[in-house]
Protein backbone atom coordinates (compact mmCIF):
# COMPACT_ATOMS: atom_id res chain seq x y z
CA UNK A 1 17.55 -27.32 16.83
CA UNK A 2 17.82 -25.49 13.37
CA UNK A 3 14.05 -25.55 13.20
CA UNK A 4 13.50 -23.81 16.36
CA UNK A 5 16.59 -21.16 15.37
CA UNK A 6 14.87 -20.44 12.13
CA UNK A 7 11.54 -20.04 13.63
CA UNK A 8 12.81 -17.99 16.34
CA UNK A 9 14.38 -15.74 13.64
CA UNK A 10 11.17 -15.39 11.61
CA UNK A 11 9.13 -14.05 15.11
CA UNK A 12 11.61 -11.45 15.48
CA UNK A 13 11.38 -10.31 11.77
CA UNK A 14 7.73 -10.32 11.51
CA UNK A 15 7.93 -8.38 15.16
CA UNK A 16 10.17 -5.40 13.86
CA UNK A 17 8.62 -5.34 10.34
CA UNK A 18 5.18 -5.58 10.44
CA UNK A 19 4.95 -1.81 11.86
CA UNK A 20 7.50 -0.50 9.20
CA UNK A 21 5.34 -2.30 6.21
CA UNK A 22 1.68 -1.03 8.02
CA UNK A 23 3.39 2.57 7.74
CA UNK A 24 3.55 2.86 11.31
CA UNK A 25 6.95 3.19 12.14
CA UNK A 26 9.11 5.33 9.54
CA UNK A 27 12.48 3.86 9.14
CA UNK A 28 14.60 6.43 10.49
CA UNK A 29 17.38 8.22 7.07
CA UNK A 30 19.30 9.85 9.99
CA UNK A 31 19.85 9.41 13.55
CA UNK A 32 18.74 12.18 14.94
CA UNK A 33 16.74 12.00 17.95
CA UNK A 34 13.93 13.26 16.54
CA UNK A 35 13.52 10.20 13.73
CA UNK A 36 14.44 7.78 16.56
CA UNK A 37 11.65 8.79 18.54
CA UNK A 38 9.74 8.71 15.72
CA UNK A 39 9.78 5.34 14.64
CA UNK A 40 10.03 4.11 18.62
CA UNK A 41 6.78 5.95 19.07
CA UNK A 42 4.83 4.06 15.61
CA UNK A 43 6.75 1.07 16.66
CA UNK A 44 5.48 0.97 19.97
CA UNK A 45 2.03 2.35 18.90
CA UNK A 46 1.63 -0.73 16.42
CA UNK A 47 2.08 -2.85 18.90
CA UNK A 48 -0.29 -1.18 21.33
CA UNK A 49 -2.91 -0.89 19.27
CA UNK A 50 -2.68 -4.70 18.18
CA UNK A 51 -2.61 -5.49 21.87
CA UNK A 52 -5.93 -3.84 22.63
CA UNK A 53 -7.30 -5.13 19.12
CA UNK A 54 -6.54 -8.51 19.92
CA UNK A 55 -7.77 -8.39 24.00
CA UNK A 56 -10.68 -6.17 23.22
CA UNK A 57 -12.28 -9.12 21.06
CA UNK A 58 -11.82 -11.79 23.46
């Protein structure tokens, strides 16, 4: 069970950081709307993009 807990944990680590560390996603100094939306928007554009990447070469 502690293998699955850990490996569960590194998914969701390499899911919110790989679009911070590809310069995608700012992380937000303030929270202001505008930096939220910010980083949303390159978080959720890293993801699309690797999406269509991915299907697009099947």
């Amino acid at each position: 069970m502690k293998i699955v807990t850990i490996i569960i944990l590194i998914v969701i680590a390499l899911v919110l950081l790989l679009p911070i560390l590809a310069g995608r996603a700012p992380i937000p100094e303030d929270v202001t709307a505008q930096e939220i939306g910010e980083f949303s928007g390159g978080f959720v554009g890293y993801w699309i993009d690797a999406l269509k990447t991915t299907f697009s070469s099947l």
